[in-house]
C-alpha atoms as a PDB file:
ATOM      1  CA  UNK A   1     116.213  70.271  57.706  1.00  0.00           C
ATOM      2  CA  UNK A   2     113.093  71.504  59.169  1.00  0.00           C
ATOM      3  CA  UNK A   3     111.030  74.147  57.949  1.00  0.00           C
ATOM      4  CA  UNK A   4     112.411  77.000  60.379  1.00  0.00           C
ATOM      5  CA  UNK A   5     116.568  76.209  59.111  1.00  0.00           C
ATOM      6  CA  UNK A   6     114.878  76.144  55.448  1.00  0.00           C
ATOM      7  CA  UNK A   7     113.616  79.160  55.476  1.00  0.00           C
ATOM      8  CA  UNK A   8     116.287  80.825  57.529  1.00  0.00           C
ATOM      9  CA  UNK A   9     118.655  79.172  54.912  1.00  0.00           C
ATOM     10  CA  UNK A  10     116.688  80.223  51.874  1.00  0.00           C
ATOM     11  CA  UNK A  11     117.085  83.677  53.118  1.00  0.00           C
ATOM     12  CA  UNK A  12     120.553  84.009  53.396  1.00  0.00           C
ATOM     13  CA  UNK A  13     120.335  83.225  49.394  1.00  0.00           C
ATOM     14  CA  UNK A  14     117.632  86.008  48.830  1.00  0.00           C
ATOM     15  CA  UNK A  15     120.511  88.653  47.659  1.00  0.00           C
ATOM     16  CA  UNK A  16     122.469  87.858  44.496  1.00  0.00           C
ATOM     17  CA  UNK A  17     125.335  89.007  45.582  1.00  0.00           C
ATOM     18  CA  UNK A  18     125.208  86.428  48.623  1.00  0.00           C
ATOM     19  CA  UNK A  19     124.739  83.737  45.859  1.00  0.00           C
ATOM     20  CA  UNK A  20     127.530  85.092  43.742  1.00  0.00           C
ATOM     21  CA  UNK A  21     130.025  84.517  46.871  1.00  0.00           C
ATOM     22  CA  UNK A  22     128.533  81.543  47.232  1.00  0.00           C
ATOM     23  CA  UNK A  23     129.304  80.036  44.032  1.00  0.00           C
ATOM     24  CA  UNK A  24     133.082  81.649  44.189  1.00  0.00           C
ATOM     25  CA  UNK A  25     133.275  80.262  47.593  1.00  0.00           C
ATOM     26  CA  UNK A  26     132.451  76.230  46.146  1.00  0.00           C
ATOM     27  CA  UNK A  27     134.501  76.772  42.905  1.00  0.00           C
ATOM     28  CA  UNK A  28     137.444  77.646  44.651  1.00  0.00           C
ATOM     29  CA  UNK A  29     137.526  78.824  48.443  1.00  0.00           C
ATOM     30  CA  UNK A  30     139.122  82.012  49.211  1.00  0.00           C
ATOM     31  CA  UNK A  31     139.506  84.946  51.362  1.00  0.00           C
ATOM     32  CA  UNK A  32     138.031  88.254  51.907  1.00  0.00           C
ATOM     33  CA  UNK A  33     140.344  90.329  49.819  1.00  0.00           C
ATOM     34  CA  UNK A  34     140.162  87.165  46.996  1.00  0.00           C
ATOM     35  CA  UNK A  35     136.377  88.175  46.985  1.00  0.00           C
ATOM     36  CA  UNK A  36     136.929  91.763  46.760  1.00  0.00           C
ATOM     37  CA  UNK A  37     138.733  91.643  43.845  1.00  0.00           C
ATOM     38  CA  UNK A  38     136.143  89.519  41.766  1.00  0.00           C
ATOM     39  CA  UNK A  39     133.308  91.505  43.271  1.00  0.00           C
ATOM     40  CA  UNK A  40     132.773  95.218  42.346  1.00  0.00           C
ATOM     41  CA  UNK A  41     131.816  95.648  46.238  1.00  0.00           C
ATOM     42  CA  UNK A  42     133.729  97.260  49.253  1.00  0.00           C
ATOM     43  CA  UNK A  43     135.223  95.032  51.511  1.00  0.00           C
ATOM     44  CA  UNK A  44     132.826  95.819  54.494  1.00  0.00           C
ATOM     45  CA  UNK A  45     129.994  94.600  52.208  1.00  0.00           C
ATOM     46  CA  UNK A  46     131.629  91.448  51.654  1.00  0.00           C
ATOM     47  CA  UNK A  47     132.107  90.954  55.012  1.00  0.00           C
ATOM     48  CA  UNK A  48     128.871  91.960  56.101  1.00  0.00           C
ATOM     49  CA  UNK A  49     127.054  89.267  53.030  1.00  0.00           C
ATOM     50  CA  UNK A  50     129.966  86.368  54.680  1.00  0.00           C
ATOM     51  CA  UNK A  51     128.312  86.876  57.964  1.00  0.00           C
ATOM     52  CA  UNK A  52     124.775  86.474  56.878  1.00  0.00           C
ATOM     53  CA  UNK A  53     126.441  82.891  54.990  1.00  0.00           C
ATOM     54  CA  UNK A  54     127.983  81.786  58.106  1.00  0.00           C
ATOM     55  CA  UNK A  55     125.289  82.391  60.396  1.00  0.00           C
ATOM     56  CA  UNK A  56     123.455  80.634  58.170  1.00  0.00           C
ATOM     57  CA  UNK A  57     126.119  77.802  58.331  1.00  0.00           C
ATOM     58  CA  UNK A  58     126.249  77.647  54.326  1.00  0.00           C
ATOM     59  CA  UNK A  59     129.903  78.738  54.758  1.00  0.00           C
ATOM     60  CA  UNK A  60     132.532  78.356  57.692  1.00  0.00           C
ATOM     61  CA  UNK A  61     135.607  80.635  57.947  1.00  0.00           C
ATOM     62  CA  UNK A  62     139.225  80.731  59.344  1.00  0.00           C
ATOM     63  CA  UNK A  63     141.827  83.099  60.169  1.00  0.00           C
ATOM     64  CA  UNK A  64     145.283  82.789  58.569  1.00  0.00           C
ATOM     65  CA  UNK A  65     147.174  85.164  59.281  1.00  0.00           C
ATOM     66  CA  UNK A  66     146.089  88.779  58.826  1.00  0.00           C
ATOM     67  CA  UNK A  67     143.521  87.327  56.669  1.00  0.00           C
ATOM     68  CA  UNK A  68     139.919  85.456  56.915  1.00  0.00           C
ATOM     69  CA  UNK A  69     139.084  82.633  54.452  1.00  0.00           C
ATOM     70  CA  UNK A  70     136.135  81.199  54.003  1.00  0.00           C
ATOM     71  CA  UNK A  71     135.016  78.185  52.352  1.00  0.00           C
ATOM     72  CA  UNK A  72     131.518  76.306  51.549  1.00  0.00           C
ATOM     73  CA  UNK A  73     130.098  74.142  53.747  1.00  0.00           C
ATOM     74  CA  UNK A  74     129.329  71.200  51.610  1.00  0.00           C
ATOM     75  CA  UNK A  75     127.248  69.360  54.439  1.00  0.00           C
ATOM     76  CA  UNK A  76     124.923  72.139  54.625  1.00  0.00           C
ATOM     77  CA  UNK A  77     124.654  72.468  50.809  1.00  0.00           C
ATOM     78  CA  UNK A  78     123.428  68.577  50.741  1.00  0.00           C
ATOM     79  CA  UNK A  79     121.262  68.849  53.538  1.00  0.00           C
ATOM     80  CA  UNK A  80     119.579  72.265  51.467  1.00  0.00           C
ATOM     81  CA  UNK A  81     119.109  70.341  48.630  1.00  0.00           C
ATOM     82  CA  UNK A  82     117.397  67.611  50.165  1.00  0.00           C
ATOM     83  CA  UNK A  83     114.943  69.831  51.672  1.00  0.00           C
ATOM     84  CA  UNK A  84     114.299  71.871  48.476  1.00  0.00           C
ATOM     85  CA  UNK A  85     113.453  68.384  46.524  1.00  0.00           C
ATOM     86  CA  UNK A  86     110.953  68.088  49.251  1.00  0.00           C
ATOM     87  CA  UNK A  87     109.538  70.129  48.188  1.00  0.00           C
ATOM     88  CA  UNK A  88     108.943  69.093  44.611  1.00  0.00           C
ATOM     89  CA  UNK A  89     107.544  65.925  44.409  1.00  0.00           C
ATOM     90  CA  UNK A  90     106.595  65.338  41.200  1.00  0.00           C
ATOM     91  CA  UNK A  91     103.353  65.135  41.489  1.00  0.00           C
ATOM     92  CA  UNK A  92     100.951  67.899  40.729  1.00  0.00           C
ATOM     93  CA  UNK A  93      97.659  67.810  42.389  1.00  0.00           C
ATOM     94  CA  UNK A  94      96.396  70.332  41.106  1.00  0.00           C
ATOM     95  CA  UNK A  95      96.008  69.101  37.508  1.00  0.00           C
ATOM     96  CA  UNK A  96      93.398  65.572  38.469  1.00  0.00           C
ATOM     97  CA  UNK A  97      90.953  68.504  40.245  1.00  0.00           C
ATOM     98  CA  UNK A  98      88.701  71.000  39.300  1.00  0.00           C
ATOM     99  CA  UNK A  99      89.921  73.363  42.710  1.00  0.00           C
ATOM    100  CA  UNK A 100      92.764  75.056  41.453  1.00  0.00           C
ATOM    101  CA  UNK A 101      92.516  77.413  39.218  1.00  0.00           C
ATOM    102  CA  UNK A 102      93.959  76.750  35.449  1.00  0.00           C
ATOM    103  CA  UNK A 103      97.482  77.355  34.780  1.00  0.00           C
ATOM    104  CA  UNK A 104      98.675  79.677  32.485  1.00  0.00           C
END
């Protein structure tokens, strides 16, 4: 993932409530009204946080019927994490220099 799709990823998490449906969505999958009813929110404001997730290809949807379910896209979730552990390699250069300043 390069640093553009990180970033445009990592946003789509920056509201809890985006990371609440997130975390419904990979426990169990389910659709908009399922969402509604474990989230104190309206269902346009569900909607409008499950279009920020799919445009950010973190979850895919479907029509069945009269409703829309979505689910997580498990793909996507790998290739986040990868890119995240980038960015912690272990190693902490700041703590064999005098540069940085001390941590506290």
């Amino acid at each position: 993932m390069n640093d553009e799709a990180l970033a445009k990823t990592c946003k789509a998490l920056g509201h809890p409530v985006r990371v609440r449906i997130l975390r419904t969505l990979i426990e169990k999958g389910c659709c908009v009204s399922d969402l509604v009813d474990a989230l104190p929110l309206a269902q346009s404001t569900v909607s409008q946080h499950l279009k920020v997730l799919s445009e950010a290809g973190l979850v895919a949807g479907r029509v069945d019927g009269p409703k829309r379910c979505y689910c997580a896209n498990p793909a996507a979730l790998r290739a986040l994490g990868e890119a995240l552990s980038t960015l912690n390699s272990g190693d902490d250069p700041c703590a064999s220099t005098s540069t940085c300043p001390p941590r506290t």
